[in-house]
N, C-alpha and C. Protein backbone atom coordinates (compact mmCIF):
# COMPACT_ATOMS: atom_id res chain seq x y z
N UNK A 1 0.84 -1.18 0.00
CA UNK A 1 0.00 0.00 0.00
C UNK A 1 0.89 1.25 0.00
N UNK A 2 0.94 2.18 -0.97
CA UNK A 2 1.42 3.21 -1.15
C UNK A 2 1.36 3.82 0.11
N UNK A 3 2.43 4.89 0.19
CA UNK A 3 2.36 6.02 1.40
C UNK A 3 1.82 7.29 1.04
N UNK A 4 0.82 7.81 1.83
CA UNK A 4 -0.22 9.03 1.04
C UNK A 4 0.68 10.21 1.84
N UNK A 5 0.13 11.59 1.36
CA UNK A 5 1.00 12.51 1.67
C UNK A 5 0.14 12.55 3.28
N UNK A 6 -1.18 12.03 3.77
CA UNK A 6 -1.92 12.58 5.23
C UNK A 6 -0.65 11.51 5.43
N UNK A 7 -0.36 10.51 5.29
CA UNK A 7 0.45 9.09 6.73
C UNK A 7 2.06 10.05 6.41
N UNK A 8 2.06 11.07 5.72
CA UNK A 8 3.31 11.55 6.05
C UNK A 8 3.44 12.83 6.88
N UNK A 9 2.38 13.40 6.70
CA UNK A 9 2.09 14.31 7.55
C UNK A 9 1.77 14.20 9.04
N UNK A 10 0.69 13.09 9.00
CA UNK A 10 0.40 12.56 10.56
C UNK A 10 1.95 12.14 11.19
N UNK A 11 2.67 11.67 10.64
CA UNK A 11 3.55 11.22 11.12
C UNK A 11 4.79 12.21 11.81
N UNK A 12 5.04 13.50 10.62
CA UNK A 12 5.71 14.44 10.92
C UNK A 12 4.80 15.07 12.61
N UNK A 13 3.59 15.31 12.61
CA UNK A 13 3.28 15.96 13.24
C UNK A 13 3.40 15.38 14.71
N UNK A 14 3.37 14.03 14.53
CA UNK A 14 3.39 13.04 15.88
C UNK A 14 4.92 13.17 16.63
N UNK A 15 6.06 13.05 15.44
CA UNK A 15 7.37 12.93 15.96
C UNK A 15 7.60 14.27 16.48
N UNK A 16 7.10 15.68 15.53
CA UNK A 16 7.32 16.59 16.32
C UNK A 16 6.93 17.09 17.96
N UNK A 17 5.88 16.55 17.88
CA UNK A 17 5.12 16.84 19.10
C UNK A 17 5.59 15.84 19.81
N UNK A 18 6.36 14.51 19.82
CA UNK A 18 7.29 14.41 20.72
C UNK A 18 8.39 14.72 20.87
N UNK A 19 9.22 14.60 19.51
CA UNK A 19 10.43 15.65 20.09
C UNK A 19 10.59 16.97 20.77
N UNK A 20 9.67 17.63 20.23
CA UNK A 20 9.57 19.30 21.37
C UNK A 20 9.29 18.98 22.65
N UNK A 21 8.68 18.57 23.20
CA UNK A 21 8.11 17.80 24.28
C UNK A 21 9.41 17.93 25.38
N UNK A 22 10.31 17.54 25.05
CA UNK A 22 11.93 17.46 25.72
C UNK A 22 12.56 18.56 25.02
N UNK A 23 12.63 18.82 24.49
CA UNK A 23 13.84 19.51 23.59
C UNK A 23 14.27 20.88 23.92
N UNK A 24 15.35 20.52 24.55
CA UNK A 24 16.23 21.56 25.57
C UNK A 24 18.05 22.38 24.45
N UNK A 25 17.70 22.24 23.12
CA UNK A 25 18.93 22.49 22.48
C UNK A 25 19.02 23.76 21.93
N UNK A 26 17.27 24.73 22.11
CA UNK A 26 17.30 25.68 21.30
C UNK A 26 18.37 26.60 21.59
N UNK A 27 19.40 27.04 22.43
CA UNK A 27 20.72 27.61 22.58
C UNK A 27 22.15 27.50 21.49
N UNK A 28 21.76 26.30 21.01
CA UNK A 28 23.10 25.82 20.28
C UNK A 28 23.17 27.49 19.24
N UNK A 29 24.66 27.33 19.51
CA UNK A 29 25.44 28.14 17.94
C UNK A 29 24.90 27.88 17.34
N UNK A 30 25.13 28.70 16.26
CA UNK A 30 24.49 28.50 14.50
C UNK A 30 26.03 27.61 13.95
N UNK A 31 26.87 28.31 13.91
CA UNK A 31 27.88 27.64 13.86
C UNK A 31 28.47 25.74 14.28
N UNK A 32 28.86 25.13 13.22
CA UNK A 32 28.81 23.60 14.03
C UNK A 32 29.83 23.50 15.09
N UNK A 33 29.80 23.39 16.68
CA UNK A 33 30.57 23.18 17.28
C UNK A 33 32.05 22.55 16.88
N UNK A 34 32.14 21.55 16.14
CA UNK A 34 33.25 20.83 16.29
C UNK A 34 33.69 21.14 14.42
N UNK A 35 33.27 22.36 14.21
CA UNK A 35 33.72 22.67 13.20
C UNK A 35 34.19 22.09 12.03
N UNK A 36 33.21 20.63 11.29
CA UNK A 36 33.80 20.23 10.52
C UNK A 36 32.23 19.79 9.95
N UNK A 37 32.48 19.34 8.80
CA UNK A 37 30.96 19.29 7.30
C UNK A 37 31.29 17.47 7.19
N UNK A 38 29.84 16.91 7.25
CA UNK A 38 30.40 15.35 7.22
C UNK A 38 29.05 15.42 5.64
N UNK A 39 29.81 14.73 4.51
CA UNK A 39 29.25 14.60 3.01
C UNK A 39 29.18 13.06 3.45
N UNK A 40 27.24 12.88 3.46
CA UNK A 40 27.17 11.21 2.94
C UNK A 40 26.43 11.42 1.95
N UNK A 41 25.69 10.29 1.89
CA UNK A 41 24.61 10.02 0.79
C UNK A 41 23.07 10.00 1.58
N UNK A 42 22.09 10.10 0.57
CA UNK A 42 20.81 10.41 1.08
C UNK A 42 19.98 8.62 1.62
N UNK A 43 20.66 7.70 1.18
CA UNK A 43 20.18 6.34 1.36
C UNK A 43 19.52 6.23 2.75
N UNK A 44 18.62 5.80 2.80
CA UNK A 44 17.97 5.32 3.96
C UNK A 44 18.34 4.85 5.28
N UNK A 45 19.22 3.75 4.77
CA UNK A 45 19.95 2.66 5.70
C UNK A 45 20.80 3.41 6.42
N UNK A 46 21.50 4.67 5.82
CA UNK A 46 21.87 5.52 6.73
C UNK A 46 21.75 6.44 7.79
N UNK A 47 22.42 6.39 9.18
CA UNK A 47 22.00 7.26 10.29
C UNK A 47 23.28 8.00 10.55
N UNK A 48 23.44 8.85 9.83
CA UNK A 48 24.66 9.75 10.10
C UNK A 48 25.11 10.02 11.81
N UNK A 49 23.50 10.54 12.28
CA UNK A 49 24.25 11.13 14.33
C UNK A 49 24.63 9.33 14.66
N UNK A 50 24.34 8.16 14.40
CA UNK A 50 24.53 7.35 15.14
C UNK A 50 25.67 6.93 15.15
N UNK A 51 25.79 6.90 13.30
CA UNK A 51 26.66 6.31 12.72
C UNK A 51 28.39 6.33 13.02
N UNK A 52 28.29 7.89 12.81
CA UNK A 52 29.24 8.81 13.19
C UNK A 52 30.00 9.48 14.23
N UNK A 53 28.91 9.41 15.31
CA UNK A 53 28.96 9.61 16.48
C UNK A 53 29.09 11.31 16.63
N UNK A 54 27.69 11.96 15.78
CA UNK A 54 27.29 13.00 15.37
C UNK A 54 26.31 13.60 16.89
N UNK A 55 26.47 15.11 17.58
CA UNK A 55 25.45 15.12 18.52
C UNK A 55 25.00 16.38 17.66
N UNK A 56 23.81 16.60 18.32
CA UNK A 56 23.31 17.79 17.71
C UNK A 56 24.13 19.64 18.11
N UNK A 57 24.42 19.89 17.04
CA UNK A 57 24.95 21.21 16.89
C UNK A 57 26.70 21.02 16.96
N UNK A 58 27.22 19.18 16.49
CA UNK A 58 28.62 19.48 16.25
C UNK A 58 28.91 19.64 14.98
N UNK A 59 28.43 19.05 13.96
CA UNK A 59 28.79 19.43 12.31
C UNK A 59 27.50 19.68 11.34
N UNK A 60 28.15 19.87 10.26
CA UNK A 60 26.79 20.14 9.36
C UNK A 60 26.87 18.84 8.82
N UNK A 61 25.76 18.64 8.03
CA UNK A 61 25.80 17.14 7.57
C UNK A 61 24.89 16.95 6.30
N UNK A 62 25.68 16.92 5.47
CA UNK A 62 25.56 17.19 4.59
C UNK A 62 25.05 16.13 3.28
N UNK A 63 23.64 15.84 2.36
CA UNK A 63 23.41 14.41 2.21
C UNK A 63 22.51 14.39 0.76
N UNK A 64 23.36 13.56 0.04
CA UNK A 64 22.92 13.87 -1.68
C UNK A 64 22.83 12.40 -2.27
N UNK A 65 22.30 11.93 -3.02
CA UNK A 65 22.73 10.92 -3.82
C UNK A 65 24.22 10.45 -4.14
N UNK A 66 24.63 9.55 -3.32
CA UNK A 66 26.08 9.49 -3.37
C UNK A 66 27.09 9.99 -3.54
N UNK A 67 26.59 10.91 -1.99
CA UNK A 67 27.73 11.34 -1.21
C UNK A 67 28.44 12.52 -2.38
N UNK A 68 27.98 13.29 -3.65
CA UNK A 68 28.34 13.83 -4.51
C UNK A 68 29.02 14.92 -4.38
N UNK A 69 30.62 15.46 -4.22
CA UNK A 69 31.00 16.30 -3.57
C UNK A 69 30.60 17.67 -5.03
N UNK A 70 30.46 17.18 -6.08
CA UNK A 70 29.87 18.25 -7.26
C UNK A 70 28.80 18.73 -6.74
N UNK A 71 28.03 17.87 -6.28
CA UNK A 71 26.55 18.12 -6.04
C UNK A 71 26.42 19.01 -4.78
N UNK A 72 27.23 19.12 -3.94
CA UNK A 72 27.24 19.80 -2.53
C UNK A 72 27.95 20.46 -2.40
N UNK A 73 28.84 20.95 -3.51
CA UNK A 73 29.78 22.05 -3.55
C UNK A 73 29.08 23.32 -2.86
N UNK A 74 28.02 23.91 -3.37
CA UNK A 74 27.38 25.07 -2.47
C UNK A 74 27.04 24.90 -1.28
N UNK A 75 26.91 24.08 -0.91
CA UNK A 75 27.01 23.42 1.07
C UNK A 75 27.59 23.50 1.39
N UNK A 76 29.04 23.28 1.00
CA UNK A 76 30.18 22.64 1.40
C UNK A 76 30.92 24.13 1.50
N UNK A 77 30.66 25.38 0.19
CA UNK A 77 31.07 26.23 0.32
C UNK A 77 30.42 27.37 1.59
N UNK A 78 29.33 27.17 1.61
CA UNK A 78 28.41 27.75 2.99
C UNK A 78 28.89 27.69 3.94
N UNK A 79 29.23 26.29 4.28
CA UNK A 79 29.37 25.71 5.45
C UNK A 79 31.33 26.22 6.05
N UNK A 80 31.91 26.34 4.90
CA UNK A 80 33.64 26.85 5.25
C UNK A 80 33.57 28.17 5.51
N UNK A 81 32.80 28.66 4.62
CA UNK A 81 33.14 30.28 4.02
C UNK A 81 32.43 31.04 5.59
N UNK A 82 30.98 30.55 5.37
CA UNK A 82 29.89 31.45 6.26
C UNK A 82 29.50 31.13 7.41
N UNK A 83 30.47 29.95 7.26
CA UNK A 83 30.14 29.28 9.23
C UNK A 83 30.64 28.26 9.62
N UNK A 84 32.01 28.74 9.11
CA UNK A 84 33.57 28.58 10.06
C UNK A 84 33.75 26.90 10.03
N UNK A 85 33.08 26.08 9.15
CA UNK A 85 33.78 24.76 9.30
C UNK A 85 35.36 24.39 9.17
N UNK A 86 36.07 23.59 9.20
CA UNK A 86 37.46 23.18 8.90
C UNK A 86 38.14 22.13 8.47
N UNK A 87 37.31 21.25 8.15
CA UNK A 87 37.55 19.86 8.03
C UNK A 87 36.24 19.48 6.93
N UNK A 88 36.59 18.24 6.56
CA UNK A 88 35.23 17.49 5.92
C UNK A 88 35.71 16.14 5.70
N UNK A 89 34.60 15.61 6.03
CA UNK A 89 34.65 13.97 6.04
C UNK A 89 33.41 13.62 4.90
N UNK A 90 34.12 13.19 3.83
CA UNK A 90 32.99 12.38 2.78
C UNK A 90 32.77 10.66 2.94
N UNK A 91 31.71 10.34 3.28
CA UNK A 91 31.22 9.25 3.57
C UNK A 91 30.18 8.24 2.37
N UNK A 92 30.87 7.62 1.54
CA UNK A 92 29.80 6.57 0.68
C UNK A 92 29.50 5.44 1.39
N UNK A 93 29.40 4.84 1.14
CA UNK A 93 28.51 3.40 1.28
C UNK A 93 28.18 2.16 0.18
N UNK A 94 28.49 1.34 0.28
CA UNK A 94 28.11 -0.80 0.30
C UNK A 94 26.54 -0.60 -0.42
N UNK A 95 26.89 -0.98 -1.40
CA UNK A 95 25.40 -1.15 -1.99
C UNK A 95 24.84 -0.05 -2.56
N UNK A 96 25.78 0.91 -3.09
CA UNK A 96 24.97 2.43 -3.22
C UNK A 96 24.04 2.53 -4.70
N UNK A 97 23.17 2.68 -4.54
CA UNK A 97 22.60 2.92 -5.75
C UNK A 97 23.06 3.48 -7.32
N UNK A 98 23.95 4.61 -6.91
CA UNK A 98 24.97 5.70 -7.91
C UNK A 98 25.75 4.21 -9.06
N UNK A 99 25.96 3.08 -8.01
CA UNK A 99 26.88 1.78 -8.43
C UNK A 99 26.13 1.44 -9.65
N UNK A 100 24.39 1.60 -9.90
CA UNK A 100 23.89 0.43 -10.60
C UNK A 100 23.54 1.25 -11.99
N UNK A 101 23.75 1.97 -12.61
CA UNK A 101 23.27 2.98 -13.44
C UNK A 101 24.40 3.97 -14.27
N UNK A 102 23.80 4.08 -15.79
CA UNK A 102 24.99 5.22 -15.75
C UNK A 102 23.74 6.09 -16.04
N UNK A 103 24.41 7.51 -16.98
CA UNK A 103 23.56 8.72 -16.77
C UNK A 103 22.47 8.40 -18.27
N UNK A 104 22.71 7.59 -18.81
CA UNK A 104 21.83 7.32 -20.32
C UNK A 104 20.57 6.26 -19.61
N UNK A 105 21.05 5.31 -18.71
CA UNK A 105 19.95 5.13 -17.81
C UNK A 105 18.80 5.27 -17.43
N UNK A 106 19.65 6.57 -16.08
CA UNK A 106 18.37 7.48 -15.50
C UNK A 106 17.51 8.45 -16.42
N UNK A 107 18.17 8.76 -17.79
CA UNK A 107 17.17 9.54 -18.71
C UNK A 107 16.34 8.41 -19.42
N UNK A 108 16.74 7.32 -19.97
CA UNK A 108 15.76 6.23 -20.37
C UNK A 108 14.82 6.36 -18.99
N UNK A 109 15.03 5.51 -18.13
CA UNK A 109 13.91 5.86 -17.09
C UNK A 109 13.13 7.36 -16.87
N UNK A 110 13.86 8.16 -16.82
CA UNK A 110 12.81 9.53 -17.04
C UNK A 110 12.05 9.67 -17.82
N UNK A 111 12.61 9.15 -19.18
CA UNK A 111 11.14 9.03 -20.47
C UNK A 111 10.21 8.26 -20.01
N UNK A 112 10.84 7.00 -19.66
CA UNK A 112 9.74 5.61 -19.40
C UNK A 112 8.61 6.33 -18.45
N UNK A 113 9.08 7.06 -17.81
CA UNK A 113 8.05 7.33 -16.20
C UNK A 113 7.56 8.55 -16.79
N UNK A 114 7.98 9.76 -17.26
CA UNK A 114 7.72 10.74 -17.18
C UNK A 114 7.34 11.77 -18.29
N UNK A 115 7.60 10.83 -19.36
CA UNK A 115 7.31 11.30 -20.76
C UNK A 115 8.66 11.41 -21.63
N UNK A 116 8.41 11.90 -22.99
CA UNK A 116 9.54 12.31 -23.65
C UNK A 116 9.69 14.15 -23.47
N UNK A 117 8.50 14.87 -22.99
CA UNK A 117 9.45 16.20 -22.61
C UNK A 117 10.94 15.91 -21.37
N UNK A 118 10.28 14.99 -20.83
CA UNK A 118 11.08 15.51 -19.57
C UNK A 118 12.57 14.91 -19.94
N UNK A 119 12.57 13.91 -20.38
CA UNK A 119 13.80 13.67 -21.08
C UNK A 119 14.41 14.47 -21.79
N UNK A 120 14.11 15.36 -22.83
CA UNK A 120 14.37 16.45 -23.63
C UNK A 120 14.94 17.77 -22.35
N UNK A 121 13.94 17.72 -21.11
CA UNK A 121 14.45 18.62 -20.43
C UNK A 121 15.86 18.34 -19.59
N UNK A 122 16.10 16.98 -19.62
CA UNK A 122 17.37 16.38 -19.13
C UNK A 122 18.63 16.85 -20.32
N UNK A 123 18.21 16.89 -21.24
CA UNK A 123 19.17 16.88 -22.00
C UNK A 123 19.25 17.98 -22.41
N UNK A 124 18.58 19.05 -22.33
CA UNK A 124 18.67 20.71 -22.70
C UNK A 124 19.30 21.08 -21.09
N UNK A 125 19.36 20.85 -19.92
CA UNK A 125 19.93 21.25 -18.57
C UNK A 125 21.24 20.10 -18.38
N UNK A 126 21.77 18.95 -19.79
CA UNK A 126 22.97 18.04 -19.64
C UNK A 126 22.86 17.68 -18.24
N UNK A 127 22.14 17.30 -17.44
CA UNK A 127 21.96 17.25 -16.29
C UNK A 127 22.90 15.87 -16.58
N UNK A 128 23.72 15.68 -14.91
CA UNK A 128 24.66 14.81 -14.66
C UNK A 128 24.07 14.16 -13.56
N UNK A 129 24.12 12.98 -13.50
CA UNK A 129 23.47 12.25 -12.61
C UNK A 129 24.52 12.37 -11.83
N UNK A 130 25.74 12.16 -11.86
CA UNK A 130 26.85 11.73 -11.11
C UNK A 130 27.09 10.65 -10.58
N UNK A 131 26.82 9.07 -11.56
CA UNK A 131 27.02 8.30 -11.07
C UNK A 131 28.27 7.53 -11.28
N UNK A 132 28.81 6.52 -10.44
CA UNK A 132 30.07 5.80 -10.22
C UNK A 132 30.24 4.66 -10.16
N UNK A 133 31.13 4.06 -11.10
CA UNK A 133 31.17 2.33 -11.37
C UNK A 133 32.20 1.87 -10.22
N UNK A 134 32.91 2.36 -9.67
CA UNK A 134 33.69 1.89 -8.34
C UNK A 134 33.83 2.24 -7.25
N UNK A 135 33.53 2.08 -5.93
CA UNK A 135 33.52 2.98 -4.69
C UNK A 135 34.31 3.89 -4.23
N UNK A 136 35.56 2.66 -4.03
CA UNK A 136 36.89 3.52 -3.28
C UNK A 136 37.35 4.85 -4.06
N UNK A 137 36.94 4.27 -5.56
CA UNK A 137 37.97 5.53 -6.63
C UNK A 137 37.22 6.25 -6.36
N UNK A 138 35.65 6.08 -6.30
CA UNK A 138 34.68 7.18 -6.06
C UNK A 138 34.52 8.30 -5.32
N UNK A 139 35.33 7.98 -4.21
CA UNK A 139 35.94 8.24 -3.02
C UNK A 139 36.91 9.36 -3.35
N UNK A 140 38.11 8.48 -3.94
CA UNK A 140 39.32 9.20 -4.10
C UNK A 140 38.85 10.54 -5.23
N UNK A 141 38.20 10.51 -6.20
CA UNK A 141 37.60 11.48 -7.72
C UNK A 141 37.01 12.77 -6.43
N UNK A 142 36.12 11.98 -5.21
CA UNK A 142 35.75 13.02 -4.84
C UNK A 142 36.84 14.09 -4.24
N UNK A 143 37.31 13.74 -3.64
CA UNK A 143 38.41 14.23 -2.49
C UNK A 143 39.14 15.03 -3.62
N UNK A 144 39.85 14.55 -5.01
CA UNK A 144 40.13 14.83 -6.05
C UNK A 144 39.88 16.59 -6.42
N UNK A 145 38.63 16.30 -6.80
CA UNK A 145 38.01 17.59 -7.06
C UNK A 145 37.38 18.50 -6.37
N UNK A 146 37.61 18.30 -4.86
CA UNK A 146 37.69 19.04 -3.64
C UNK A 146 39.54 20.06 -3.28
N UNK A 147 40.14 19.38 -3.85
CA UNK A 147 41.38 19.49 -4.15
C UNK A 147 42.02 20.62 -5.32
N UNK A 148 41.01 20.47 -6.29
CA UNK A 148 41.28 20.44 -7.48
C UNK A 148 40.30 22.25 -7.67
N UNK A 149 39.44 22.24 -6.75
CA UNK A 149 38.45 23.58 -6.99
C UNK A 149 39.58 24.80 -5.88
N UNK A 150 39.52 26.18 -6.33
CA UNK A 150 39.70 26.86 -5.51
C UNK A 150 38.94 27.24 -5.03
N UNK A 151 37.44 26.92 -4.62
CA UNK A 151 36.50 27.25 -3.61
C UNK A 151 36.86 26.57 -2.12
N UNK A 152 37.73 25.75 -2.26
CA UNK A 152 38.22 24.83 -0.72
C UNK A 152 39.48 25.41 -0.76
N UNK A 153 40.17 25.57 0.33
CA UNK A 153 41.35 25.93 0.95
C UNK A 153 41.89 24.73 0.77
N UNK A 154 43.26 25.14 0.24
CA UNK A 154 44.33 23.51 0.26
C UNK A 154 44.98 22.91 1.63
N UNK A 155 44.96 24.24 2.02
CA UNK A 155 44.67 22.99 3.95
C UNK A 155 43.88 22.89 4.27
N UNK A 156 42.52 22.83 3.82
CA UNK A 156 41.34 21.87 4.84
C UNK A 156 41.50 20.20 4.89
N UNK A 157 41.53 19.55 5.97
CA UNK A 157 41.80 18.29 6.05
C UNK A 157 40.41 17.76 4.90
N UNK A 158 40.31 16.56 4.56
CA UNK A 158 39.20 15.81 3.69
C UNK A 158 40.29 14.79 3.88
N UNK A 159 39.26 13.89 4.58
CA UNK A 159 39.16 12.22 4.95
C UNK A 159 38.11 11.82 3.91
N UNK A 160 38.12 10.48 3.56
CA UNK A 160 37.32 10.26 2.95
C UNK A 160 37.26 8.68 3.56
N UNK A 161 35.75 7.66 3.27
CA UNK A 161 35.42 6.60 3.86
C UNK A 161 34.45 6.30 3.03
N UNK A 162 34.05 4.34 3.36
CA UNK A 162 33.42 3.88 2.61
C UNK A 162 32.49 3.22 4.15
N UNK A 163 31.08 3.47 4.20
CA UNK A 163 30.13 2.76 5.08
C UNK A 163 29.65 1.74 4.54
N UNK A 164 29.92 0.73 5.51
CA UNK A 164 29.25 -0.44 4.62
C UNK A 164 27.50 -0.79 5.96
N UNK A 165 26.94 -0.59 4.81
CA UNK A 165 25.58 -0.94 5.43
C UNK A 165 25.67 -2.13 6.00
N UNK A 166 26.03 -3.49 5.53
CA UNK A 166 25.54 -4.64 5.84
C UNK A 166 26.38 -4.94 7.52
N UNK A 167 27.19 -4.28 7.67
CA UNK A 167 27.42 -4.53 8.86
C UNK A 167 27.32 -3.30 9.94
N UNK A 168 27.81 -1.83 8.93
CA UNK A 168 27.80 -0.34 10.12
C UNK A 168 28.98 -0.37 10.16
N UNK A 169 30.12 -0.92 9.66
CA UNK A 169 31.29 -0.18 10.11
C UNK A 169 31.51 0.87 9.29
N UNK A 170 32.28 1.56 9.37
CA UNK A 170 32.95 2.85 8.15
C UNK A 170 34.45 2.42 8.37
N UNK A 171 35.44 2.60 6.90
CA UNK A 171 36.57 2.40 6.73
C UNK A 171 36.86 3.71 6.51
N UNK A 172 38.36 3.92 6.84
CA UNK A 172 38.80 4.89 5.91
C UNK A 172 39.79 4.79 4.77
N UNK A 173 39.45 5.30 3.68
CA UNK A 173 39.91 5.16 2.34
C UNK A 173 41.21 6.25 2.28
N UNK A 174 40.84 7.47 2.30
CA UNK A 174 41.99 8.30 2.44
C UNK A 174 41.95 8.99 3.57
């Protein structure tokens, strides 16, 4: 049975009204305490505060379709420039979707689902899916062109890691 937009709403409204209920954090900085931007991916299976050992108001956290440091470049630049981060940790993941697809793909599927304008509109905006046939390199390309932009400072640290869902550990790659 499909999910309707009321069982998403009821739902928002339930968790809010318990989380406020307690919620003693409205003080935090705007600024992330521990001054650093953590890049994952938007996948489900993922819990970045748990994962990570993330509390509320130490980093920004930052979360795209695999972990895409192209795609979050304006986050990523927000987050250094306008509120003092220093570090960044990019985080993929075991099983990532970005793995199963290239970008001729997701526009076949956009026609299939959505018509032939919208395909046409994929291809008048060259829209880039940004997807990746190997993890680790995926990893390394990102860090790469974090490196490679002068919108990042060449001393900001960038770690980079691979989460593997099926068990929860995170490695680090670089």
């Amino acid at each position: 049975m499909p999910v309707t937009n009321e069982d998403i709403v009821t739902r928002i409204e339930a968790a809010s009204a318990s989380y406020s209920s307690t919620f003693d954090k409205g003080h935090l900085a705007l600024p992330p305490a521990k001054k650093y931007l953590l890049l994952t991916c938007m996948d489900a299976r993922i819990d970045p505060a748990r994962a990570f050992g993330i509390e509320l108001g130490d980093a920004h956290v930052i979360r795209n379709a695999g972990a895409s440091t192209k795609d979050a470049l304006r986050s990523i630049i927000i987050s250094q420039q306008l509120l003092a981060t220093e570090a960044i940790a990019i985080v993929k993941h075991t099983g990532c979707g970005m793995l199963t697809f290239k970008n001729e793909d997701a526009y076949g599927v956009a026609e299939e689902n959505l018509g032939v304008e919208a395909r046409k509109e994929l291809e008048e905006r060259k829209l880039d899916f940004l997807p990746f046939p190997e993890l680790t390199q995926a990893v390394r390309d990102d860090i790469e062109f974090l490196r490679g932009t002068k919108l990042v400072k060449d001393e900001v640290p960038i770690s980079g890691w691979v989460y593997e869902v099926e068990t929860g550990k995170t490695v680090r790659v670089v």
